[in-house]
C-alpha atoms as a PDB file:
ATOM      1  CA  UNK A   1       0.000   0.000   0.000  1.00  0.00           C
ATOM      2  CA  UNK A   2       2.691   2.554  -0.396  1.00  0.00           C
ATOM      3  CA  UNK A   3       1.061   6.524  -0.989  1.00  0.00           C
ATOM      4  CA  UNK A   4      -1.314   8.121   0.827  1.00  0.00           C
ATOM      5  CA  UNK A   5      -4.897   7.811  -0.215  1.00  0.00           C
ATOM      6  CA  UNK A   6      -7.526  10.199  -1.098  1.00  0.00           C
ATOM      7  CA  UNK A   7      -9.903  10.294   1.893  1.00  0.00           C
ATOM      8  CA  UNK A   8     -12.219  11.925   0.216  1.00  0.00           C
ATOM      9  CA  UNK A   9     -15.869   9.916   0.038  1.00  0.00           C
ATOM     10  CA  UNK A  10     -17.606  10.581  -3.776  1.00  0.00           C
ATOM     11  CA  UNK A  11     -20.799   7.885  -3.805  1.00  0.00           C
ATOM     12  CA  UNK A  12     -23.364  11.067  -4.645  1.00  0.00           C
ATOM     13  CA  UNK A  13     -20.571  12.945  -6.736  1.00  0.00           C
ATOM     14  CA  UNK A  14     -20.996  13.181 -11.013  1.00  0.00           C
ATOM     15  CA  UNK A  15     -17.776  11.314 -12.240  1.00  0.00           C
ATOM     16  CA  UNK A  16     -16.843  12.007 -15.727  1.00  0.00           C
ATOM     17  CA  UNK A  17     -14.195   9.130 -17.018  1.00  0.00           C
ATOM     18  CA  UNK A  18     -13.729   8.076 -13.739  1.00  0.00           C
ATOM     19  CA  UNK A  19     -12.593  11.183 -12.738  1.00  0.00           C
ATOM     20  CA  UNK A  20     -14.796  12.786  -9.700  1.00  0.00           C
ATOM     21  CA  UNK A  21     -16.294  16.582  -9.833  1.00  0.00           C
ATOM     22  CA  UNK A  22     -15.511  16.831  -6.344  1.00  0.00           C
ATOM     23  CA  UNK A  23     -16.696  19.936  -4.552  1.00  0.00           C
ATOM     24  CA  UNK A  24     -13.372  22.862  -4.066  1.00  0.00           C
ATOM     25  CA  UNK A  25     -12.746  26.003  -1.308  1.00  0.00           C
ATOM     26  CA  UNK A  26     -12.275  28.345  -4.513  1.00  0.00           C
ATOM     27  CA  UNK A  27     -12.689  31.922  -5.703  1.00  0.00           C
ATOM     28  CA  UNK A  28     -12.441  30.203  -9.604  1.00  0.00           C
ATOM     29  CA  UNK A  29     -15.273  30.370 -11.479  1.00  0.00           C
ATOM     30  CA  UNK A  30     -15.857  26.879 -13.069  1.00  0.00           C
ATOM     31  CA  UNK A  31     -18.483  23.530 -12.071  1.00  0.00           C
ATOM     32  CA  UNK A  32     -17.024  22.576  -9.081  1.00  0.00           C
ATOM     33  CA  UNK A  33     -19.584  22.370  -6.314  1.00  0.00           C
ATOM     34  CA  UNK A  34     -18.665  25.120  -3.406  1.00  0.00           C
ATOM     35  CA  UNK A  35     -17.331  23.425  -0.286  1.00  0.00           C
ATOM     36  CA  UNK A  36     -17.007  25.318   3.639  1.00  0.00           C
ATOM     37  CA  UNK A  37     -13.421  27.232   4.094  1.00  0.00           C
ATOM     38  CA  UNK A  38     -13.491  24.242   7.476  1.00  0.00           C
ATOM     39  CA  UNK A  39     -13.613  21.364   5.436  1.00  0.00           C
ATOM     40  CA  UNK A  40     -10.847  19.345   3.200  1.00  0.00           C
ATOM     41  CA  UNK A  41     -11.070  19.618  -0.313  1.00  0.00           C
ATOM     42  CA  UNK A  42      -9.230  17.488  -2.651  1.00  0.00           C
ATOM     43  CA  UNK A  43      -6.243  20.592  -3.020  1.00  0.00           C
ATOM     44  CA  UNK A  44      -5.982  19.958   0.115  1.00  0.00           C
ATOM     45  CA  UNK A  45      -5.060  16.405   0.151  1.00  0.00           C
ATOM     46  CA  UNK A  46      -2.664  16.925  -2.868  1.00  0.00           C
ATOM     47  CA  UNK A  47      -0.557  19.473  -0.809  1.00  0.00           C
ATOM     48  CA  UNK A  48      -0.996  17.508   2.270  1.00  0.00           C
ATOM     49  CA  UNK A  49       0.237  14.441   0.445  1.00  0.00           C
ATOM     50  CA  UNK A  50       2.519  15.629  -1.637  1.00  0.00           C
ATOM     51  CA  UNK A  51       5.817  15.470   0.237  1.00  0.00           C
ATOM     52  CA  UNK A  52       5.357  12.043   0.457  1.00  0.00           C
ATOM     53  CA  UNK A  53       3.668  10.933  -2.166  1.00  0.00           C
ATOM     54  CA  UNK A  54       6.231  12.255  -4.812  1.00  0.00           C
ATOM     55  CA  UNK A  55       8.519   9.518  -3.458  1.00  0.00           C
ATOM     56  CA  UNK A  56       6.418   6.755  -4.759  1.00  0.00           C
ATOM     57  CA  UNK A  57       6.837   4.820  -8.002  1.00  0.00           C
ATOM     58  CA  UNK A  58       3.702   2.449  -7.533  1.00  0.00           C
ATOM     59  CA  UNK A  59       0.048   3.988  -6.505  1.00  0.00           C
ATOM     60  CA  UNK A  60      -2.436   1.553  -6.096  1.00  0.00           C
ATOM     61  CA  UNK A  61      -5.698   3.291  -7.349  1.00  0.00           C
ATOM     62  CA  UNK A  62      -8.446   2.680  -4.737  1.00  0.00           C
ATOM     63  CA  UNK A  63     -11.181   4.754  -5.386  1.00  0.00           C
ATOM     64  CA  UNK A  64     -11.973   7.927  -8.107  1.00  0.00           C
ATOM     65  CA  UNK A  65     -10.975  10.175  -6.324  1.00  0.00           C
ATOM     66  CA  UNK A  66      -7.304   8.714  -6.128  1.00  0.00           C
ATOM     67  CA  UNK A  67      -7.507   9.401  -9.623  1.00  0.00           C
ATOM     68  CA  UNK A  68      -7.483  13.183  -9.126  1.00  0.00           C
ATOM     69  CA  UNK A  69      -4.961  12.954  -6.839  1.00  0.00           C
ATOM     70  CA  UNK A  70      -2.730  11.450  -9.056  1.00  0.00           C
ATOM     71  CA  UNK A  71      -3.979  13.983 -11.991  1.00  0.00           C
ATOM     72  CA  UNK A  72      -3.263  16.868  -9.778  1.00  0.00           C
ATOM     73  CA  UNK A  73      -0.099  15.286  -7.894  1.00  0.00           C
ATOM     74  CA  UNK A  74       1.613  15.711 -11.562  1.00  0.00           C
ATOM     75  CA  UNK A  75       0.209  18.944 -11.495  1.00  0.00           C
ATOM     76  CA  UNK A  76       1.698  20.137  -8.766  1.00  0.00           C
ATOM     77  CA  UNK A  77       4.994  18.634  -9.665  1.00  0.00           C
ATOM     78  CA  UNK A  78       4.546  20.592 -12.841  1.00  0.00           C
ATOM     79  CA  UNK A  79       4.427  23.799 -11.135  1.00  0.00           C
ATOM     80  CA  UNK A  80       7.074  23.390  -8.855  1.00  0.00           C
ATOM     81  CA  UNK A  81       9.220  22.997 -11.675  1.00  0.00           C
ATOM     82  CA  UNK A  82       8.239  26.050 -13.078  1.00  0.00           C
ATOM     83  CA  UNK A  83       9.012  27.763  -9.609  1.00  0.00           C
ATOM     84  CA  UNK A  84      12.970  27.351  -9.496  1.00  0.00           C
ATOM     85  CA  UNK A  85      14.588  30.583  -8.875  1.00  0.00           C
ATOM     86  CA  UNK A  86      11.139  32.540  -9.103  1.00  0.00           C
ATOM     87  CA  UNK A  87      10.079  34.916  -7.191  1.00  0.00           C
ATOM     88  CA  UNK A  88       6.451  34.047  -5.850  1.00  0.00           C
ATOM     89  CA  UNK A  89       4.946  37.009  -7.839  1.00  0.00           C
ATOM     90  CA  UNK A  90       6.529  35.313 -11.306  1.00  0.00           C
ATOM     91  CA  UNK A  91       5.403  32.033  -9.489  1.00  0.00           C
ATOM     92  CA  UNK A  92       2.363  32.797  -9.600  1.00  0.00           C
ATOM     93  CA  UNK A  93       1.901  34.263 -13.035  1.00  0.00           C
ATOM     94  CA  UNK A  94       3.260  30.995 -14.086  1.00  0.00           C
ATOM     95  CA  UNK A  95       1.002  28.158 -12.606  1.00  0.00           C
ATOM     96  CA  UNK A  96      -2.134  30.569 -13.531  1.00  0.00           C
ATOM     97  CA  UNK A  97      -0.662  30.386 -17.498  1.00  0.00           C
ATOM     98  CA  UNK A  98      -0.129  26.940 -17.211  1.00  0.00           C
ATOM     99  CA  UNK A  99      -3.472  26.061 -15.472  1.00  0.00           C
ATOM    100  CA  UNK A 100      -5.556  28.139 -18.397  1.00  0.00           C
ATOM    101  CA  UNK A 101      -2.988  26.735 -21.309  1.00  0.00           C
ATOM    102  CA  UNK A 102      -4.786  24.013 -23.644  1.00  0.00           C
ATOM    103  CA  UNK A 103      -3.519  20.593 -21.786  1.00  0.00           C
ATOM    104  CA  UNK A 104      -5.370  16.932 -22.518  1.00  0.00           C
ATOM    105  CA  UNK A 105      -8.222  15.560 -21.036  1.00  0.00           C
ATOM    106  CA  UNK A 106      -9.048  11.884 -20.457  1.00  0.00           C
ATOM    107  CA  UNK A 107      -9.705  10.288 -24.289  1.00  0.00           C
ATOM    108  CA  UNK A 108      -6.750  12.530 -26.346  1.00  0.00           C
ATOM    109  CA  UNK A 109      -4.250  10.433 -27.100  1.00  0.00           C
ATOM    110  CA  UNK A 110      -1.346  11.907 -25.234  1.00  0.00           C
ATOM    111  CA  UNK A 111      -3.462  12.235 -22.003  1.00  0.00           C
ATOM    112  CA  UNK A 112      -1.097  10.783 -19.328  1.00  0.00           C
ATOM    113  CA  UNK A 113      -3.153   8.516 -17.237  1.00  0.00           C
ATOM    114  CA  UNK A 114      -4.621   6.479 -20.339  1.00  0.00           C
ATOM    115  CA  UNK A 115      -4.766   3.274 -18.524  1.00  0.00           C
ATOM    116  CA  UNK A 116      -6.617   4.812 -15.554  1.00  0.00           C
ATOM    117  CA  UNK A 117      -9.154   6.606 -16.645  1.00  0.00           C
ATOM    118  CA  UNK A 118     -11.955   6.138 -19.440  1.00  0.00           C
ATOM    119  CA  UNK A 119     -13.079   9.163 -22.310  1.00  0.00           C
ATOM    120  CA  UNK A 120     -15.607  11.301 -21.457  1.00  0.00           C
ATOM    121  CA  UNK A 121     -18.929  10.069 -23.422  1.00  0.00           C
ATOM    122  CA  UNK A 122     -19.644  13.288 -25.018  1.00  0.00           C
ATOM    123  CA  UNK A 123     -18.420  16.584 -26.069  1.00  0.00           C
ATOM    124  CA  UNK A 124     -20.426  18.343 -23.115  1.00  0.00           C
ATOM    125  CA  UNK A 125     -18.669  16.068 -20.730  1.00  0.00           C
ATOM    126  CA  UNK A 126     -15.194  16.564 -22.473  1.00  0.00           C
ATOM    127  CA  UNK A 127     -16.016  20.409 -21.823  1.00  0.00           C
ATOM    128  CA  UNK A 128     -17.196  19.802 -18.049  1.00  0.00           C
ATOM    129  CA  UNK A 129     -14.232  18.061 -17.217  1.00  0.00           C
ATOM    130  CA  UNK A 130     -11.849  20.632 -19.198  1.00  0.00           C
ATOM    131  CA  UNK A 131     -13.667  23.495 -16.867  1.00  0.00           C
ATOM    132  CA  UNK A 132     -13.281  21.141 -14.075  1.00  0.00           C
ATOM    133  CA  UNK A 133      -9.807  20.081 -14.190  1.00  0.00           C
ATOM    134  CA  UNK A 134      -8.557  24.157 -15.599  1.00  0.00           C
ATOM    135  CA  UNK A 135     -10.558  25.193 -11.892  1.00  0.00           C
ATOM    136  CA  UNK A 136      -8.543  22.574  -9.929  1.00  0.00           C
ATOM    137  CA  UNK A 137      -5.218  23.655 -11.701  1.00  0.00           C
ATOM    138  CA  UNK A 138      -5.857  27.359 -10.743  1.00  0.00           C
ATOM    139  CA  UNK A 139      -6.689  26.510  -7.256  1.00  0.00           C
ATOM    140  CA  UNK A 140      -3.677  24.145  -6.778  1.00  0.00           C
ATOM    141  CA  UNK A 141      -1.522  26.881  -8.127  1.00  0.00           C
ATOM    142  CA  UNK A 142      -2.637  29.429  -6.035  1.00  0.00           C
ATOM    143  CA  UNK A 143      -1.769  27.204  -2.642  1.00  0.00           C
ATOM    144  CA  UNK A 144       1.186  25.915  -3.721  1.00  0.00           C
ATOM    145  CA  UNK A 145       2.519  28.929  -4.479  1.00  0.00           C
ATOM    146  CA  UNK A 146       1.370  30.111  -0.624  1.00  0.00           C
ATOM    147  CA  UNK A 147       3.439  27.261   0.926  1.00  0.00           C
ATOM    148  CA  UNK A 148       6.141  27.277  -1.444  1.00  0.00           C
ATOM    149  CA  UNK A 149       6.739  31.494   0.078  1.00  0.00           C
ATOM    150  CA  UNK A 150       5.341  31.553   3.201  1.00  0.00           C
ATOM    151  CA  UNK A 151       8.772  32.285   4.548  1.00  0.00           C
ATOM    152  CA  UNK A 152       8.999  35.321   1.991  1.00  0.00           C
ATOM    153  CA  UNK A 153       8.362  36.199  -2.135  1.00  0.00           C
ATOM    154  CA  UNK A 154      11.845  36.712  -3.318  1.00  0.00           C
ATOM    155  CA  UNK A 155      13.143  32.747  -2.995  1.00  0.00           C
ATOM    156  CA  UNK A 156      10.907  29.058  -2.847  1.00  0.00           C
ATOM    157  CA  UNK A 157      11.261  27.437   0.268  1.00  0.00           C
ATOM    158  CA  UNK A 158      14.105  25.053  -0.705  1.00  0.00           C
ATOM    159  CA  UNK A 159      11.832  22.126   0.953  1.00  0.00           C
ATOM    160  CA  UNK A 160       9.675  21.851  -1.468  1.00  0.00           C
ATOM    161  CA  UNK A 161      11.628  22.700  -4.660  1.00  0.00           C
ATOM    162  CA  UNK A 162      13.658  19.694  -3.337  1.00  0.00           C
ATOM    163  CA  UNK A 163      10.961  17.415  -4.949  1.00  0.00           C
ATOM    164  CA  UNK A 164      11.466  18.686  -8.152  1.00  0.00           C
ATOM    165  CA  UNK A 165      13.884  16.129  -9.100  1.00  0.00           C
ATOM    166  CA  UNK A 166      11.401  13.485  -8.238  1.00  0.00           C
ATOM    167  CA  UNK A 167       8.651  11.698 -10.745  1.00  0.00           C
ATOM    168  CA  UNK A 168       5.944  10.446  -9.095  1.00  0.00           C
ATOM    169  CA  UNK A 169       4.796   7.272 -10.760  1.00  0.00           C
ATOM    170  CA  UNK A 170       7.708   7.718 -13.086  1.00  0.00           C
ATOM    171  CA  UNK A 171       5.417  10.167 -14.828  1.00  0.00           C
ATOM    172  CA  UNK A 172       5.249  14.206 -15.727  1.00  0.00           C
ATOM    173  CA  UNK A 173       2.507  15.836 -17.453  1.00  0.00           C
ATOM    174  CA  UNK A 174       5.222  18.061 -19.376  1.00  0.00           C
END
């Protein structure tokens, strides 16, 4: 069982290729249900996670939601990359390009977690989950870039760019 799990319970949530609209604490427009500011959102797990997570070359899937974990695990590691010898105002700039850039969605061909996840049935669900996963990327980018300079905006906390040699799964969505 190595990798922490989602913890994150979706039987009532709409799943679009296996991939869960899970409710988000966001200021992003987009159709992720609103959740309280007091409860844990799926960002949440990724950048609770993360540290350890990143290590890991096997994740055994266990439920959907592990499935945006992984998605947004990549994501993150994505960023990060991005965030070497940055200041946290270029940081940011950065991950909120990249999160509104064109990327691949479950069912294109280069889409990097073929094997997990099935295509959307539908070109209204391949635009639902675009929105979806584009309102996850801006949220993840926005905290990340809070923990990465919470000690100050000139220089990234050299904790977490220390992970940026590290592919989790042996994977990058680059």
């Amino acid at each position: 069982m190595p990798g922490y799990h989602s913890k994150l319970d979706t039987p009532n949530v709409q799943t679009i290729g296996r991939i869960p609209l899970l409710p988000l604490k966001t200021t992003y427009r987009g159709p992720a249900p609103p959740l309280s500011p007091d409860q844990t959102d799926i960002i949440d797990e990724v950048l609770t996670f993360f540290k350890a997570n990143i290590l890991f070359r096997n994740f055994e899937v266990e439920s959907n939601s592990d499935r945006l974990l992984i998605y947004l695990t990549l994501y993150a590691s994505q960023c990060l990359n991005g965030m070497v010898r940055k200041s946290k105002q270029a940081s940011e700039q950065q991950c909120y390009t990249l999160a509104l850039q064109n990327f691949p969605i479950p069912g294109d061909q280069n889409f990097v977690l073929g094997g997990l996840v099935t295509a959307p049935g539908n070109r209204q669900e391949q635009d639902l989950l675009r929105q979806y996963l584009t309102q996850c990327r801006q949220e993840l980018g926005k905290r990340l870039c809070e923990k990465v300079y919470s000690k100050g905006d000139t220089q990234p906390d050299k904790w977490w760019i220390c992970f940026t040699k590290k592919k989790f799964l042996n994977m990058s969505l680059d």
